[in-house]
C-alpha atoms as a PDB file:
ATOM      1  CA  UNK A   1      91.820 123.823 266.612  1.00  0.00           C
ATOM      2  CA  UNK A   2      90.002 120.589 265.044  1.00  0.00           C
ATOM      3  CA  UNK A   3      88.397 121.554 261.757  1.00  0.00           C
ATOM      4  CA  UNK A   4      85.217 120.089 260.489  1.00  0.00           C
ATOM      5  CA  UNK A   5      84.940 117.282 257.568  1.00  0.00           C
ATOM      6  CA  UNK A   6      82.227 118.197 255.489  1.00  0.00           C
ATOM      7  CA  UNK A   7      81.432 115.978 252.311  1.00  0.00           C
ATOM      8  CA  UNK A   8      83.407 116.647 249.053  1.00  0.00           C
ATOM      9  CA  UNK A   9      80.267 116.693 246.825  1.00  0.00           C
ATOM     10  CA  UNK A  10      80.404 120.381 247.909  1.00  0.00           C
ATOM     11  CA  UNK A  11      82.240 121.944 245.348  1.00  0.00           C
ATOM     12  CA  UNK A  12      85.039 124.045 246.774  1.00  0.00           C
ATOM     13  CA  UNK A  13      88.300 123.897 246.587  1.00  0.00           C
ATOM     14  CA  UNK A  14      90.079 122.172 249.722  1.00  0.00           C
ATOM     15  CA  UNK A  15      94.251 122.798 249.907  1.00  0.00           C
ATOM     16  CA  UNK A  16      96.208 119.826 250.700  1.00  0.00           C
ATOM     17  CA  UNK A  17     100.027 120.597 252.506  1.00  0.00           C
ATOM     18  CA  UNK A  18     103.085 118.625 252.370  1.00  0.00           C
ATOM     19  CA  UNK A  19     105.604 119.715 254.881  1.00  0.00           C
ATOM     20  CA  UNK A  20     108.620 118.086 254.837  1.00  0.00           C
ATOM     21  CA  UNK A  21     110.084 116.202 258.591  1.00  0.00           C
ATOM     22  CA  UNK A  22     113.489 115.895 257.883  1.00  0.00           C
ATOM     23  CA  UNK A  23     115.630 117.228 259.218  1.00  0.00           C
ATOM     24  CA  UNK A  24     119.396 119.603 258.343  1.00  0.00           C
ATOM     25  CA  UNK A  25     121.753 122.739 258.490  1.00  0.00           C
ATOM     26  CA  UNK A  26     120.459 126.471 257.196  1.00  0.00           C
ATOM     27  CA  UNK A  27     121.888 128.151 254.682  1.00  0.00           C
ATOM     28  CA  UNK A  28     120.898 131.221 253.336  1.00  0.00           C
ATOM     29  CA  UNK A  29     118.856 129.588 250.309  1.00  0.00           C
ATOM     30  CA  UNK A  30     115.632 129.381 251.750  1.00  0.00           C
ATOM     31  CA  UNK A  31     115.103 125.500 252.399  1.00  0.00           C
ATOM     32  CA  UNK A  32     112.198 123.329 253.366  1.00  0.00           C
ATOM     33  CA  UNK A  33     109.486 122.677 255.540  1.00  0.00           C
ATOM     34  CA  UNK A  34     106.990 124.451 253.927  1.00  0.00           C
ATOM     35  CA  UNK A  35     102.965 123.593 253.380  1.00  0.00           C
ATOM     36  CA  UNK A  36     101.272 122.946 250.709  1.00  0.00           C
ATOM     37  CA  UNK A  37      97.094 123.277 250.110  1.00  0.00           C
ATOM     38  CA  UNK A  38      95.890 120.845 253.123  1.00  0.00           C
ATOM     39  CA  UNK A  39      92.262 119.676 253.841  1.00  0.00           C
ATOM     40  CA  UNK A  40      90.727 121.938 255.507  1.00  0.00           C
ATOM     41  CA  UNK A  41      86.680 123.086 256.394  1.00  0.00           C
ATOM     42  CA  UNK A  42      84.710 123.881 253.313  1.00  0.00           C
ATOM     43  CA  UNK A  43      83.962 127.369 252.470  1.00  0.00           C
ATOM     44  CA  UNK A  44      80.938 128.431 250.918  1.00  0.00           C
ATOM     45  CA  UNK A  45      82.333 130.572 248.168  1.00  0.00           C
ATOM     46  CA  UNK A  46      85.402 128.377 247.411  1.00  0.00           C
ATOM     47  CA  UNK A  47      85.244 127.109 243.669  1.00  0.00           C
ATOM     48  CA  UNK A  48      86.831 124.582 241.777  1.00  0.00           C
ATOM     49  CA  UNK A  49      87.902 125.574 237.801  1.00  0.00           C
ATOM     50  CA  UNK A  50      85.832 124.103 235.839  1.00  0.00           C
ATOM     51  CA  UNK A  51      85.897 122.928 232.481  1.00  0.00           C
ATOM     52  CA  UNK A  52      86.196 126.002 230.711  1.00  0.00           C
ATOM     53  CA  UNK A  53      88.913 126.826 232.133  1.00  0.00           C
ATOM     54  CA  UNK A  54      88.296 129.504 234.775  1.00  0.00           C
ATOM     55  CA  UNK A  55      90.750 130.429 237.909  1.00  0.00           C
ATOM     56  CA  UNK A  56      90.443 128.478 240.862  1.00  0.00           C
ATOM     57  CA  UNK A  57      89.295 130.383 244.060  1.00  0.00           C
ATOM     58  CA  UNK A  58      91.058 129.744 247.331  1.00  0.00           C
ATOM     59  CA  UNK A  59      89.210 129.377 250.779  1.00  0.00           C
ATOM     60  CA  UNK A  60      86.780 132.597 249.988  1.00  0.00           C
ATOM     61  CA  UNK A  61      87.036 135.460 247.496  1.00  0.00           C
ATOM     62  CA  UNK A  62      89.975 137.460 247.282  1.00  0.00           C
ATOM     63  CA  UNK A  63      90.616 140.288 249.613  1.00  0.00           C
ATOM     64  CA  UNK A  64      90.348 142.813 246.810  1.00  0.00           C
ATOM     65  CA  UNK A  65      89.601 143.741 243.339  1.00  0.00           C
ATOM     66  CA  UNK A  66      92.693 143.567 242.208  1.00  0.00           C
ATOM     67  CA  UNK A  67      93.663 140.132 243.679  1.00  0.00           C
ATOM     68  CA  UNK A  68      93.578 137.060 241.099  1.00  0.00           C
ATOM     69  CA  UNK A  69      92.644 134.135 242.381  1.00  0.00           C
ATOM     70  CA  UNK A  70      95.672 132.542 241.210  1.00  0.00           C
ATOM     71  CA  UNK A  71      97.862 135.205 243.710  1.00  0.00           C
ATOM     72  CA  UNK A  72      95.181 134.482 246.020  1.00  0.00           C
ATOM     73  CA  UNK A  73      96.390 130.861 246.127  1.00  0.00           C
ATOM     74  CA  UNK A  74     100.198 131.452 246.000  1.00  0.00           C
ATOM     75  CA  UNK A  75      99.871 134.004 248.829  1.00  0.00           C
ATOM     76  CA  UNK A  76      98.456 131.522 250.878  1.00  0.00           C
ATOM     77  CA  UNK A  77     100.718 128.338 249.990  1.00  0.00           C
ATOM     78  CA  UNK A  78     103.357 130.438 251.259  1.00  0.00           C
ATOM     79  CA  UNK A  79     102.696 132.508 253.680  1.00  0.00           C
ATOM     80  CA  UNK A  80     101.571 128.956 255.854  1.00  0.00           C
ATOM     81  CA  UNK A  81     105.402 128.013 255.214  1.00  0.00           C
ATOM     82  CA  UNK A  82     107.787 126.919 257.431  1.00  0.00           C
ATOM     83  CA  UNK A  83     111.226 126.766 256.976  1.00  0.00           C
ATOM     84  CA  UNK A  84     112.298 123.928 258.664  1.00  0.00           C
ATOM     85  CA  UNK A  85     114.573 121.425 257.556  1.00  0.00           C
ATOM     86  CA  UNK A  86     117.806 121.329 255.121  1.00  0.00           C
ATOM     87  CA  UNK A  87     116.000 120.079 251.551  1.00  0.00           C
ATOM     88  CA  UNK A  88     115.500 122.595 248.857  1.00  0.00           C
ATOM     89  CA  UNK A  89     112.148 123.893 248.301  1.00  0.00           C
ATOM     90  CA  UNK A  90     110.972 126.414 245.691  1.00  0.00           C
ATOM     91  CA  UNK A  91     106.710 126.364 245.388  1.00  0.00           C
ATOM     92  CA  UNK A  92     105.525 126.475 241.981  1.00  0.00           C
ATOM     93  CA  UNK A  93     101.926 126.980 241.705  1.00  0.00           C
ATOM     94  CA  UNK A  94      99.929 125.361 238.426  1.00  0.00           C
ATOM     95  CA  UNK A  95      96.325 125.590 237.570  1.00  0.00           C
ATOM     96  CA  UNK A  96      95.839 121.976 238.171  1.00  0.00           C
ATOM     97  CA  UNK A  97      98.699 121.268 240.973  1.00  0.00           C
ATOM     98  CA  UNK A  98     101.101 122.610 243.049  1.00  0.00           C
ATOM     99  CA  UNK A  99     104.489 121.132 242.647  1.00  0.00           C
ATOM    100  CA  UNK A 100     107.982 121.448 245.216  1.00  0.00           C
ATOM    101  CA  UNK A 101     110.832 121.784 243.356  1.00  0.00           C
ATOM    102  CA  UNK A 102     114.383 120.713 244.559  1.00  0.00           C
ATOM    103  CA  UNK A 103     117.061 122.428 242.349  1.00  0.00           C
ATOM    104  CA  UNK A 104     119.912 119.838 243.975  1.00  0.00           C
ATOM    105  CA  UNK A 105     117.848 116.777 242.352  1.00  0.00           C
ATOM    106  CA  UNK A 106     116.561 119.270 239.726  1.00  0.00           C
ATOM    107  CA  UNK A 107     113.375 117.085 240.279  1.00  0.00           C
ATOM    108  CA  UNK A 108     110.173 117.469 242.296  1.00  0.00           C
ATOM    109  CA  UNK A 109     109.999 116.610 246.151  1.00  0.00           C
ATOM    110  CA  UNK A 110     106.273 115.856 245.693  1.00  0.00           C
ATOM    111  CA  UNK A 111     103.453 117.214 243.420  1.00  0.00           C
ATOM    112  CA  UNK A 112     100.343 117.777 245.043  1.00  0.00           C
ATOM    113  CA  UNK A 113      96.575 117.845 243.609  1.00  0.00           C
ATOM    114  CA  UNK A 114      93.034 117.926 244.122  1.00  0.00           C
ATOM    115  CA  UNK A 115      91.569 115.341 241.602  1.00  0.00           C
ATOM    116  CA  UNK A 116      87.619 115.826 241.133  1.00  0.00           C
ATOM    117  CA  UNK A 117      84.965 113.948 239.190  1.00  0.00           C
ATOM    118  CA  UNK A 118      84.668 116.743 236.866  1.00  0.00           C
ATOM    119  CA  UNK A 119      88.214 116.655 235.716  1.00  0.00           C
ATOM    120  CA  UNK A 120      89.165 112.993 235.316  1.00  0.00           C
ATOM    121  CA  UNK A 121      88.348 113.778 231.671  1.00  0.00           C
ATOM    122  CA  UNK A 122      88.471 116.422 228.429  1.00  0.00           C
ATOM    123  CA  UNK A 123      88.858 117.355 225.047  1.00  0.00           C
ATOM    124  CA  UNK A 124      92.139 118.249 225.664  1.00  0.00           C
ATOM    125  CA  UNK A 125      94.792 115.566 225.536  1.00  0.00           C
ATOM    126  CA  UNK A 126      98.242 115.326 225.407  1.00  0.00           C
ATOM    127  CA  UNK A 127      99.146 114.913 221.410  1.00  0.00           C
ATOM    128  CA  UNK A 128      97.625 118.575 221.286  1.00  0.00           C
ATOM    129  CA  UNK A 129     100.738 120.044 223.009  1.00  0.00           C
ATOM    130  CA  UNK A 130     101.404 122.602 223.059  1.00  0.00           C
ATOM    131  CA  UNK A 131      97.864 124.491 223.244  1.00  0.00           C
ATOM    132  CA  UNK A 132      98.278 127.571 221.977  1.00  0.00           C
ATOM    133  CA  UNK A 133      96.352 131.075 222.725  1.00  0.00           C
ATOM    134  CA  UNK A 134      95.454 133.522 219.863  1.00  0.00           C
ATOM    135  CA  UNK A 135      98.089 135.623 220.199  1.00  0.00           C
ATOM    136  CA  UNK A 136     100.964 132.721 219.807  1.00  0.00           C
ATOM    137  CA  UNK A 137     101.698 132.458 223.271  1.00  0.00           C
ATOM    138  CA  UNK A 138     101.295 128.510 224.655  1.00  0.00           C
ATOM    139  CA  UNK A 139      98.175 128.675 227.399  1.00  0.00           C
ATOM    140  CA  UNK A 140      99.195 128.424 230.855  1.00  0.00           C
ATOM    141  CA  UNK A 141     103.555 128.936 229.622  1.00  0.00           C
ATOM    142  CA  UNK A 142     103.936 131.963 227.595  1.00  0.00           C
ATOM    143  CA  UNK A 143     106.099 132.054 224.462  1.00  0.00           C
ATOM    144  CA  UNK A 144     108.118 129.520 223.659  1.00  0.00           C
ATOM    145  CA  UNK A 145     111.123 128.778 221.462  1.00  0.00           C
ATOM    146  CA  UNK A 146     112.982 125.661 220.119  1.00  0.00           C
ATOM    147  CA  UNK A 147     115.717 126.481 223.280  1.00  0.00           C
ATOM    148  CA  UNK A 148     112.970 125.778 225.652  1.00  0.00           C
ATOM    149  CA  UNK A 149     109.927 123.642 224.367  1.00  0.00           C
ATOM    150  CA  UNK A 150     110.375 120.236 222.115  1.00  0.00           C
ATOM    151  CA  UNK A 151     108.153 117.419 221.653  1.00  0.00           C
ATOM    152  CA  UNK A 152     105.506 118.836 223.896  1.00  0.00           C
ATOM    153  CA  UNK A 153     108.053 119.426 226.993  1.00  0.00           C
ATOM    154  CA  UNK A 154     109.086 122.525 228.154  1.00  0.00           C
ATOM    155  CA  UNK A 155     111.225 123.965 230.616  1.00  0.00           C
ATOM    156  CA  UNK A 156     110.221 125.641 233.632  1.00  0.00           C
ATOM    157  CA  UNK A 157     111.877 129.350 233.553  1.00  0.00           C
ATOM    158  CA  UNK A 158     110.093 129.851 236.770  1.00  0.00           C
ATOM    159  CA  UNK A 159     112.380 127.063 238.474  1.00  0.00           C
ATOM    160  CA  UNK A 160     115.103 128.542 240.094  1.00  0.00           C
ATOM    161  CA  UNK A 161     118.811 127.493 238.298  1.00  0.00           C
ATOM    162  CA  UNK A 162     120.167 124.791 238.230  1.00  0.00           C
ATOM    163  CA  UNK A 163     117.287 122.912 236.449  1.00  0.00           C
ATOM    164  CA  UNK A 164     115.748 120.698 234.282  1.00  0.00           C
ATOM    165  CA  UNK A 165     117.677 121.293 230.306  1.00  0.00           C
ATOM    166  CA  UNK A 166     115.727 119.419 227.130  1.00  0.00           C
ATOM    167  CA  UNK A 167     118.771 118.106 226.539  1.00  0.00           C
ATOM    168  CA  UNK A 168     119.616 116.334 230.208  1.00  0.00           C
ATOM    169  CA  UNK A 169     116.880 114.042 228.900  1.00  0.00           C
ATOM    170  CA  UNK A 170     118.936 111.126 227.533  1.00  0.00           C
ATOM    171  CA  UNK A 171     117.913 107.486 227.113  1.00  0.00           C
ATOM    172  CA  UNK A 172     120.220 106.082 229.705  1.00  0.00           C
ATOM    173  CA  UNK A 173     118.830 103.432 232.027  1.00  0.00           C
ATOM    174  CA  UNK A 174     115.987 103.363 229.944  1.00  0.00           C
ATOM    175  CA  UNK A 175     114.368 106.461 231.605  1.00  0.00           C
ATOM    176  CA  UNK A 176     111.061 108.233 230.180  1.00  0.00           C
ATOM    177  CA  UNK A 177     109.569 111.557 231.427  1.00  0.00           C
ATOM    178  CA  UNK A 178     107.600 110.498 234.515  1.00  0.00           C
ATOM    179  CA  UNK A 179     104.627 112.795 235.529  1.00  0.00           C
ATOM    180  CA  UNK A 180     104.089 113.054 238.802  1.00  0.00           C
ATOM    181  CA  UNK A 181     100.386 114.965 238.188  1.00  0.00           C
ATOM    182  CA  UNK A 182      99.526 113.095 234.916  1.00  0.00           C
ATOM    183  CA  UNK A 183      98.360 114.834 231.735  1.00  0.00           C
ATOM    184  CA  UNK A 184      95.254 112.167 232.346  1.00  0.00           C
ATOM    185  CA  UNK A 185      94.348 114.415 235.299  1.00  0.00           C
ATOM    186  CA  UNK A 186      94.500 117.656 232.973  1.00  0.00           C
ATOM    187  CA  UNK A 187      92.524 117.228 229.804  1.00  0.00           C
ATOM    188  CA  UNK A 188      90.161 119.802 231.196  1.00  0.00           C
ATOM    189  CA  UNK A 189      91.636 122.795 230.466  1.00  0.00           C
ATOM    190  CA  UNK A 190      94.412 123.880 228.034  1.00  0.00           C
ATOM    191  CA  UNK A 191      96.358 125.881 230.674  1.00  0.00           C
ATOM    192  CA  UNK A 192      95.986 122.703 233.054  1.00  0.00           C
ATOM    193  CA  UNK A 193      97.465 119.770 230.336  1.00  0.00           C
ATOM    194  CA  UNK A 194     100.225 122.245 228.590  1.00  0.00           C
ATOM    195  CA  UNK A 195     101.848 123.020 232.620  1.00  0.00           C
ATOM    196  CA  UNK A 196     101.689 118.922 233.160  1.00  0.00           C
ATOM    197  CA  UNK A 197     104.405 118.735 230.537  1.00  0.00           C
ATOM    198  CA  UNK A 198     106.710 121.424 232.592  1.00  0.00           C
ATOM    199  CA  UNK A 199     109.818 119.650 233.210  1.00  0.00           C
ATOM    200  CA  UNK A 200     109.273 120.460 237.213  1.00  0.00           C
ATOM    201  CA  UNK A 201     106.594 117.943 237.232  1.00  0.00           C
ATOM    202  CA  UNK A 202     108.813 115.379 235.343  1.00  0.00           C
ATOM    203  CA  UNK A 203     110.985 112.596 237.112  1.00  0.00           C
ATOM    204  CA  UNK A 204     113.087 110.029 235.336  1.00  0.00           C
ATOM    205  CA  UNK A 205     110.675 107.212 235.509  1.00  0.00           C
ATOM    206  CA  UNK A 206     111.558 103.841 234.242  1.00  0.00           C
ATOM    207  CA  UNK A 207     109.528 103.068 230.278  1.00  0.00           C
ATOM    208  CA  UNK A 208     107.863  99.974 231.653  1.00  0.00           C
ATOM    209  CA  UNK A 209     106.996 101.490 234.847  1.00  0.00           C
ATOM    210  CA  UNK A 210     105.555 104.569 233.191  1.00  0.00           C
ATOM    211  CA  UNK A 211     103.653 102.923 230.902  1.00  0.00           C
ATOM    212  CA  UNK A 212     102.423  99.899 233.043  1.00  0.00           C
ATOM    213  CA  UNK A 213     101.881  99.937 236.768  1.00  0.00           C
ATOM    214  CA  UNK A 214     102.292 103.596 237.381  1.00  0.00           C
ATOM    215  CA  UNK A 215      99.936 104.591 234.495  1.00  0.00           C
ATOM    216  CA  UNK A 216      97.029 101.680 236.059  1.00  0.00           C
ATOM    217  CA  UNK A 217      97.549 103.674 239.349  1.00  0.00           C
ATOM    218  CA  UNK A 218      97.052 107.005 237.545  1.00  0.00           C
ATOM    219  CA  UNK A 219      93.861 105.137 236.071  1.00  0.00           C
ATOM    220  CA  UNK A 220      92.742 103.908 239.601  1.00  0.00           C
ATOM    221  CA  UNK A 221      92.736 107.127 240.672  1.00  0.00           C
ATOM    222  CA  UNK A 222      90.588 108.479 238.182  1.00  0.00           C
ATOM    223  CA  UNK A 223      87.976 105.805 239.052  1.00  0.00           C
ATOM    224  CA  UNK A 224      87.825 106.271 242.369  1.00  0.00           C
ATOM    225  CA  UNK A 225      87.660 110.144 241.731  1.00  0.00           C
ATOM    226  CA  UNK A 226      84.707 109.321 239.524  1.00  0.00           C
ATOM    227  CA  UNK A 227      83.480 107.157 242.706  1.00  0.00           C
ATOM    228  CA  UNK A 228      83.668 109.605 245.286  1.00  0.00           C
ATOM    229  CA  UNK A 229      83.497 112.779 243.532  1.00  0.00           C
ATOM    230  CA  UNK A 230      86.978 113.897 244.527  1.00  0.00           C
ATOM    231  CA  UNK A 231      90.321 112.431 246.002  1.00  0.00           C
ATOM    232  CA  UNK A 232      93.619 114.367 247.181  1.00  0.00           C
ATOM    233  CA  UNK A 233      96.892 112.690 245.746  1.00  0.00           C
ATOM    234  CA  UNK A 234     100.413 113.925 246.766  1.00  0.00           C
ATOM    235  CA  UNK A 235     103.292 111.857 244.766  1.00  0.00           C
ATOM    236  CA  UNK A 236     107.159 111.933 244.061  1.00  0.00           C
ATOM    237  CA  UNK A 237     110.494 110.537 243.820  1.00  0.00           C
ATOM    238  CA  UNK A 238     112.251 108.805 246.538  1.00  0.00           C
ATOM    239  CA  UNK A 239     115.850 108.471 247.087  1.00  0.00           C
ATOM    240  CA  UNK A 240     118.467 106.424 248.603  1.00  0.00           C
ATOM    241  CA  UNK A 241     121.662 107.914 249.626  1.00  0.00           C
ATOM    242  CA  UNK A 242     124.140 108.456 247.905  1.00  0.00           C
ATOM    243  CA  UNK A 243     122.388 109.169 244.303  1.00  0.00           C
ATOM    244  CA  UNK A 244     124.207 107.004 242.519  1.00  0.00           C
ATOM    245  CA  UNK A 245     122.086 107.715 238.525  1.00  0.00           C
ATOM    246  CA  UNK A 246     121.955 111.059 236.503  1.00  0.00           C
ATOM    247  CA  UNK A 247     120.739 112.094 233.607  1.00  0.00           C
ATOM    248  CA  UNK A 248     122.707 113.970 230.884  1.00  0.00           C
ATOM    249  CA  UNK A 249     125.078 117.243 232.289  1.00  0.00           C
ATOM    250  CA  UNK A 250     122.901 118.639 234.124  1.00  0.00           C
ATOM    251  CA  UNK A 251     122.832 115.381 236.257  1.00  0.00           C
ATOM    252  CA  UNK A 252     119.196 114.957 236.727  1.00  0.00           C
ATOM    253  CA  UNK A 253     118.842 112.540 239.739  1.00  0.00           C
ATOM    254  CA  UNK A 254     117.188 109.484 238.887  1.00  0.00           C
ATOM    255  CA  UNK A 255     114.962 108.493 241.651  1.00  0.00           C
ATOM    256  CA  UNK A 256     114.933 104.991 242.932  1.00  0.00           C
ATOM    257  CA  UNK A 257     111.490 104.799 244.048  1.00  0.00           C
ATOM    258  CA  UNK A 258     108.135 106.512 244.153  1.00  0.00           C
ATOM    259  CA  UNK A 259     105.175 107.166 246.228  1.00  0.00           C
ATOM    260  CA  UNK A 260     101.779 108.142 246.337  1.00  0.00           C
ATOM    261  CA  UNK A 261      99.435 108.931 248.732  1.00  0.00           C
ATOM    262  CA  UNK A 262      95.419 109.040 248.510  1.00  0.00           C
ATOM    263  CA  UNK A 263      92.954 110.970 250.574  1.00  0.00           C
ATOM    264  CA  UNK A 264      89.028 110.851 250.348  1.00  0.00           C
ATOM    265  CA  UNK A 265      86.792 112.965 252.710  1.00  0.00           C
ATOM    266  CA  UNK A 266      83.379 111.886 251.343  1.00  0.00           C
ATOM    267  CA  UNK A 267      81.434 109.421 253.803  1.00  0.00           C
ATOM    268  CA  UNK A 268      84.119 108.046 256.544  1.00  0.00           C
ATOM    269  CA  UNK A 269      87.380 109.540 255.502  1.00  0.00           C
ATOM    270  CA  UNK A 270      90.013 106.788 254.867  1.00  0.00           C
ATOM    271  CA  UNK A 271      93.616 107.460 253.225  1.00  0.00           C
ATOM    272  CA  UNK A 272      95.941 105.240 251.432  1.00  0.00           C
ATOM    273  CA  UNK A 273      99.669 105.109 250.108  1.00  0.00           C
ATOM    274  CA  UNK A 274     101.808 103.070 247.729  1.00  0.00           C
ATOM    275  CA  UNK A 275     105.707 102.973 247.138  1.00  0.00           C
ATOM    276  CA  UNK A 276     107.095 101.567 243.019  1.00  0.00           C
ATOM    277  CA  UNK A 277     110.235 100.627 242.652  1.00  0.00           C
ATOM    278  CA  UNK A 278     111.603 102.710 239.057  1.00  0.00           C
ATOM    279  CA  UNK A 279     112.137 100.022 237.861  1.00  0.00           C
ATOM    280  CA  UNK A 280     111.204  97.080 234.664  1.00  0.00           C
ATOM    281  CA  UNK A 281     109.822  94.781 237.022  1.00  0.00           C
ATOM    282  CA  UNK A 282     106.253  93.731 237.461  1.00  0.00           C
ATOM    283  CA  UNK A 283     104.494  95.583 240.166  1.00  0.00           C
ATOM    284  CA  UNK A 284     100.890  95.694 240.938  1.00  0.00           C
ATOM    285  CA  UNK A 285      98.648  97.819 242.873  1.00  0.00           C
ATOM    286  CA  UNK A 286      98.102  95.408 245.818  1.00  0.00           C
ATOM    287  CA  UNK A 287     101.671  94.304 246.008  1.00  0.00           C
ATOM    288  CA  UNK A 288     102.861  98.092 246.707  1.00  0.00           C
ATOM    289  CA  UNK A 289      99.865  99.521 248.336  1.00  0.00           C
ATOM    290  CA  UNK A 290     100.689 100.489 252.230  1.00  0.00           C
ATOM    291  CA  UNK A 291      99.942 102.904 255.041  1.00  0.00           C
ATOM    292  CA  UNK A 292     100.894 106.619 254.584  1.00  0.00           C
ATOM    293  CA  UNK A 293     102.309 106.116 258.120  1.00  0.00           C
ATOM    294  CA  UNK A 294     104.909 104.094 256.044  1.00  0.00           C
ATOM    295  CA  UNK A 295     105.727 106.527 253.082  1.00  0.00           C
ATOM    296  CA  UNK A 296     106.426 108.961 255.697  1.00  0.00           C
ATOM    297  CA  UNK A 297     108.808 107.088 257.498  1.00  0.00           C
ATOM    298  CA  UNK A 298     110.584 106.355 254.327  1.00  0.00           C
ATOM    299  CA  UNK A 299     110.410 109.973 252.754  1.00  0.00           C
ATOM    300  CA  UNK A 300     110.723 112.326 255.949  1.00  0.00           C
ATOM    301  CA  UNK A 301     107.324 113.934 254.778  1.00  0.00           C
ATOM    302  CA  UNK A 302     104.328 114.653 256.653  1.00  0.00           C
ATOM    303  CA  UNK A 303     100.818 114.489 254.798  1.00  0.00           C
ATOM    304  CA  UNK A 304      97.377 116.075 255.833  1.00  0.00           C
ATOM    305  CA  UNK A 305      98.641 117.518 258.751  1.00  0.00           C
ATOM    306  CA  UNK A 306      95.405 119.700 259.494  1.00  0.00           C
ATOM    307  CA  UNK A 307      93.452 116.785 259.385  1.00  0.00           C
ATOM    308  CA  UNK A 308      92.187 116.042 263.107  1.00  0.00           C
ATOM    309  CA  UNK A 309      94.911 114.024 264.974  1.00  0.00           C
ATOM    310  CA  UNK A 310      91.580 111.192 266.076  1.00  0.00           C
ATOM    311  CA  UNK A 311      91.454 110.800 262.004  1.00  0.00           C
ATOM    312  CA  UNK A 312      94.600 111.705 260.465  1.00  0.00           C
ATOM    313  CA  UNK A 313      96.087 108.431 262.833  1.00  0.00           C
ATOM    314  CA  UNK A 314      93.515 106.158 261.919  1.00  0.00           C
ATOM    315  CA  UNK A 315      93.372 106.729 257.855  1.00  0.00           C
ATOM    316  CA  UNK A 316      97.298 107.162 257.840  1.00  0.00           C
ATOM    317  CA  UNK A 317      97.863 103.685 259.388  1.00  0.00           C
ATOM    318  CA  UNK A 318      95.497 102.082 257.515  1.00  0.00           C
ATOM    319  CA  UNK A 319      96.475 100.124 254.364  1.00  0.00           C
ATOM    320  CA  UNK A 320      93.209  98.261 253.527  1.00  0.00           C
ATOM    321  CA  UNK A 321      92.729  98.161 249.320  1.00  0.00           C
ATOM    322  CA  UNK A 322      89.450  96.721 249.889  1.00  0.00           C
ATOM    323  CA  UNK A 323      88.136 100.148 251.148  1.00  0.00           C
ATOM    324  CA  UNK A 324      88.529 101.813 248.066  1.00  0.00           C
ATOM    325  CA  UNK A 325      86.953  99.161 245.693  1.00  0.00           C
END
């Protein structure tokens, strides 16, 4: 059933979904093709949080009382899944993203958000980490100790084992923690930038790629979600067989490229995707932009799959920069 594209100045919440193409042998872990939050029609009573900090609302109000809207949302991230394919999939649901989490890479498949106009900014940045509550819990996290939160980073207890350690984070290959939903996209809420730094939404992301072309695409984004009042972004690691970099003994898998792909709804929808090499070199924005047609091929995964097939094949083979400027 086609759904309707209604402008993105409405605010609601829309859910973008990931679900994952390729394809492999069951096992009793539960493995992926699942969805993830995917555009879909606007509902009237579908908020986004706003600045102070208050849930998010998913697709209408909750079917009772006594559901939150943050249950509201995980209920319906997975009860749209799909198990599929052979790659490891655990859905962790944030307040400002939802993030797949691959305990054989012990990194990410993809981290997917709604950025707005309303929360490319905040008072809350990242050298206030952690943001604590007043009973001593950390906003968003819980309590913490020095086993599982240093420097601002903090392990995700929620991931299933084997995961991310503080201590897999070494210095070899020059590796940095790489956010796939930046703590630029967060400074709204407390709860929103202290879950950024959760080490399931960290990849080992070259230093000069971090801080250089990957963080002017993070800043792109925010202007064009300042330009269009919202944008959907999806982004993660790619990697070649075999693995062939780790990181410390838990053997975090170093990825050997990344994507990202862009959606905007408002006025004629039109979609866009880029691929970085993790890596020192020079890279900019027009030299890896491309169709999302193309990050699919190359990553097995599917993006905005309830878009209508008439649109979802013209904005996914386009690759035109100019669009967005």
């Amino acid at each position: 059933m086609k759904k309707a594209i209604v402008p993105i100045s409405i605010i609601v919440v829309i859910f973008v979904f990931v679900i994952i193409k390729s394809c492999g042998s069951e096992t009793t872990e539960r493995k992926a093709r699942r969805n993830i939050p995917q555009p879909t029609k606007l509902v009237e009573n579908s908020v986004l949080p706003d600045t102070d900090g208050n849930d998010i609302t998913i697709i209408g109000t909750p079917d009772t009382e006594q559901d939150t809207p943050s249950a509201n949302m995980e209920e319906k991230s997975l009860d749209l899944a799909k198990i599929m394919d052979s790659r490891p999939e655990q859905i962790l649901i944030r307040k400002g993203y939802s993030t797949s989490y691959n305990k054989e890479t012990k990194c990410p498949n993809w981290v997917a958000w709604c950025l707005t106009s309303g929360h490319t900014d905040g008072p809350f940045t990242r050298k206030g980490v952690p943001y604590y509550s007043n009973d001593g819990r950390v906003e968003g996290i819980g309590y913490v100790t020095q086993e599982t939160c240093r420097n601002g980073y903090f392990i995700d207890l929620e991931a299933n084992e084997p995961r991310q350690q503080l201590s897999d984070w070494t210095r070899d290959y020059n590796m940095s923690h790489g956010h796939m939903c930046p703590a630029g996209d967060n400074k709204w809420d407390k709860a929103a930038m202290n879950q950024s730094f959760l080490l399931t939404n960290m990849c080992p992301q070259d230093e000069k790629l971090n801080g250089g072309a990957w963080k002017k695409l993070e800043e792109k984004c925010r202007t064009w979600a300042n330009l269009y009042g919202g944008i959907y972004i999806v982004a993660g690691p790619i990697y070649y067989e075999p693995i062939t970099r780790t990181l410390g003994e838990g053997k975090i898998a170093v990825p050997d490229a990344f994507f990202k792909v862009v959606l905007c709804l408002e006025g004629t929808p039109k979609a866009i995707g880029f691929l970085y090499k993790n890596g020192p070199s020079s890279q900019s924005i027009k030299d890896c932009v491309c169709s999302i047609d193309s990050v699919e091929e190359l990553t097995g995964l599917d993006f905005f799959t309830s878009l209508p097939d008439d649109i979802e094949d013209v904005v996914e083979s386009d690759a035109n920069l100019a669009k967005w400027n």
